[in-house]
C-alpha atoms as a PDB file:
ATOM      1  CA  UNK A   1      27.183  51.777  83.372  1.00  0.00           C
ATOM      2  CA  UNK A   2      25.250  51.534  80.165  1.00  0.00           C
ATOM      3  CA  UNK A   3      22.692  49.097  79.612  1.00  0.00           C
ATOM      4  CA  UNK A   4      23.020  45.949  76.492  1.00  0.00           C
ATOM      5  CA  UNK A   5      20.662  44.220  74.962  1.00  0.00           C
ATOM      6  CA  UNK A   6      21.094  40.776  73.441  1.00  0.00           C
ATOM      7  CA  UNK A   7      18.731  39.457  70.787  1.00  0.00           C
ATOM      8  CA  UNK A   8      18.330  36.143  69.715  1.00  0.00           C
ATOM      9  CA  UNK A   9      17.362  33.897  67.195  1.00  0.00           C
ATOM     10  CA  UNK A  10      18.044  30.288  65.788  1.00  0.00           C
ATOM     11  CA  UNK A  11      14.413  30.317  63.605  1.00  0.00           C
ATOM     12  CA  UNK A  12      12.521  32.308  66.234  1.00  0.00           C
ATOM     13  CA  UNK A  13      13.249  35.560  67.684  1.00  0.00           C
ATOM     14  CA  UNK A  14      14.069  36.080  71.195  1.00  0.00           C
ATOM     15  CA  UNK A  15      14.106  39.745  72.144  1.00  0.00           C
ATOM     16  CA  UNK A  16      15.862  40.914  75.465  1.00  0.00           C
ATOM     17  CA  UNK A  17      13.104  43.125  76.490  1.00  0.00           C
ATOM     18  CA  UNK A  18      15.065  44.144  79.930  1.00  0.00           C
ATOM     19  CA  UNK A  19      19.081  44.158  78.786  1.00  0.00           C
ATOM     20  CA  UNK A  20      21.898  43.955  81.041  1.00  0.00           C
ATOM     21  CA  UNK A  21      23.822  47.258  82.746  1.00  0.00           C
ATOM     22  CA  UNK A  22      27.513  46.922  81.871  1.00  0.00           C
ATOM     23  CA  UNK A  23      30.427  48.918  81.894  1.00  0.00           C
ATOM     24  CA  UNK A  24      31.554  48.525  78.698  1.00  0.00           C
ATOM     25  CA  UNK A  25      31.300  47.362  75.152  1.00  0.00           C
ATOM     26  CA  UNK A  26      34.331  44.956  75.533  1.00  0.00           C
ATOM     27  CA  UNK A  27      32.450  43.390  78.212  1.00  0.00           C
ATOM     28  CA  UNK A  28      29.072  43.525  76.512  1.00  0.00           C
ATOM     29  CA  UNK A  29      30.637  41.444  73.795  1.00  0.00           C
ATOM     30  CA  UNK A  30      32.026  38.688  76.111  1.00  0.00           C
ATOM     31  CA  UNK A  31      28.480  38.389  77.411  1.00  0.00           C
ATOM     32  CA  UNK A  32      27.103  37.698  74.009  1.00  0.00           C
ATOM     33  CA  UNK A  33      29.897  35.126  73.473  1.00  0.00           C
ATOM     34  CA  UNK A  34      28.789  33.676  77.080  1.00  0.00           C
ATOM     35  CA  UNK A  35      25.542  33.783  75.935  1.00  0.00           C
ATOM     36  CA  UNK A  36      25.928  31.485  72.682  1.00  0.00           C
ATOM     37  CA  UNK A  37      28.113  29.370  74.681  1.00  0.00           C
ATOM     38  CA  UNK A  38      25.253  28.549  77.305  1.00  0.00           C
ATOM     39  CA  UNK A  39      22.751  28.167  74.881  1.00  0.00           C
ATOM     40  CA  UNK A  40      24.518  25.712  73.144  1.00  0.00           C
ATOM     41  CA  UNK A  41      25.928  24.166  75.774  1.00  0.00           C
ATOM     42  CA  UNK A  42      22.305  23.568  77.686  1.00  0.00           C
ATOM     43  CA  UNK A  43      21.549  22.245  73.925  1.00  0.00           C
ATOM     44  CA  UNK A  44      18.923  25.342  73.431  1.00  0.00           C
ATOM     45  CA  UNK A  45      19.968  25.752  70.153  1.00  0.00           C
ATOM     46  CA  UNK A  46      19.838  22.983  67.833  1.00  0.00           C
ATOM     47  CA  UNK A  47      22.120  24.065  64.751  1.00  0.00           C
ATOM     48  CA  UNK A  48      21.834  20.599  62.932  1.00  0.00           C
ATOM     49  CA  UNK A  49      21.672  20.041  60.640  1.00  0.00           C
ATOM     50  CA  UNK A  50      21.666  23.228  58.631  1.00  0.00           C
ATOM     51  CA  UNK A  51      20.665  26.050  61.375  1.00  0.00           C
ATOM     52  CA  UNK A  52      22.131  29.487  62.427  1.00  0.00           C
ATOM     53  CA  UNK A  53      22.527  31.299  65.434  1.00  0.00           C
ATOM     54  CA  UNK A  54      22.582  34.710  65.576  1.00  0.00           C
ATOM     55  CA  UNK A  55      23.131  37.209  68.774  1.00  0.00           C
ATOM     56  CA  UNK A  56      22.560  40.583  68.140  1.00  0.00           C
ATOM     57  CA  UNK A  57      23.798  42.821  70.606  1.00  0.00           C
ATOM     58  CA  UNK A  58      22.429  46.617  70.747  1.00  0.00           C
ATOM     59  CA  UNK A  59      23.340  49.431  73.226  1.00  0.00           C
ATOM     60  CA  UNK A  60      20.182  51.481  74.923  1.00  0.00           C
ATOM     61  CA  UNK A  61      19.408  54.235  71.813  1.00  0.00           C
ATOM     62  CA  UNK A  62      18.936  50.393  69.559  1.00  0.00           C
ATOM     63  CA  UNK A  63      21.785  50.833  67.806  1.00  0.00           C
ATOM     64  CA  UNK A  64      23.434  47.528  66.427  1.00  0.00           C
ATOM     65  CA  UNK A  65      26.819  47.473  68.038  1.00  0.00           C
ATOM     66  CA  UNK A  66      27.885  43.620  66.851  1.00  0.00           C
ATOM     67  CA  UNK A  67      26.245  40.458  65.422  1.00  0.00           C
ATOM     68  CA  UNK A  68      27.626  37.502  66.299  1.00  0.00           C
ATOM     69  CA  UNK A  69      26.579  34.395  64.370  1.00  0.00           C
ATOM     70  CA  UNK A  70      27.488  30.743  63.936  1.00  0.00           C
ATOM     71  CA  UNK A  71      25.941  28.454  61.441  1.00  0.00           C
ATOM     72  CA  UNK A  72      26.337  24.776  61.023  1.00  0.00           C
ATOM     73  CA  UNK A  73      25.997  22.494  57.559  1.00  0.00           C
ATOM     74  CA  UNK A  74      26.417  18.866  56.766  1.00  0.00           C
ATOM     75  CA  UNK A  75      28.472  17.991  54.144  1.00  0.00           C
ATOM     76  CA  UNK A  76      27.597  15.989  52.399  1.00  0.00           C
ATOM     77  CA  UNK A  77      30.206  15.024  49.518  1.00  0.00           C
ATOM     78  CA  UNK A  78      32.811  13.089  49.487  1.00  0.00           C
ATOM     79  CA  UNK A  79      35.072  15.119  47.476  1.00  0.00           C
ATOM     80  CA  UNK A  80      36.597  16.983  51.165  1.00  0.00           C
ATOM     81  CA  UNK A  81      38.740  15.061  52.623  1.00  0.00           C
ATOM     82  CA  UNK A  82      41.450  15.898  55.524  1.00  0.00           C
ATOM     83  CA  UNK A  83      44.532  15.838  55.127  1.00  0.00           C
END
């Protein structure tokens, strides 16, 4: 099992100081997708009207192993419309 950290921020940094022990990267990277998925489900993150968040996931040496990031914008013309 190695151990994953996931980082945080929507305008302030959260650092995972302790990480998680996992068995694998696949798995590491469907805990960062839980993770934005809780936080935005338990309305942590407020992405409106023009925010990002951003979960950086790194294995044990600190090396970057996937950012995963969703950003959300208002539009505001009226030149897009649906089809």
């Amino acid at each position: 099992m190695a151990r994953y950290f996931f980082n945080s921020d929507n305008g302030e940094h959260v650092e995972d100081r302790d990480g998680t022990e996992l068995p694998d990267v696949e798995t590491a990277l469907a805990a960062a997708q839980d993770l934005a998925e809780e936080l935005l489900a338990q309305k942590v993150v407020h992405l409106w009207p023009d925010g990002v968040l951003r979960i950086t996931l790194l294995d044990e040496t600190g090396l970057i192993l996937a950012v995963l990031e969703m950003t959300a914008t208002i539009v505001t013309s009226p030149a897009i419309h649906r089809p």
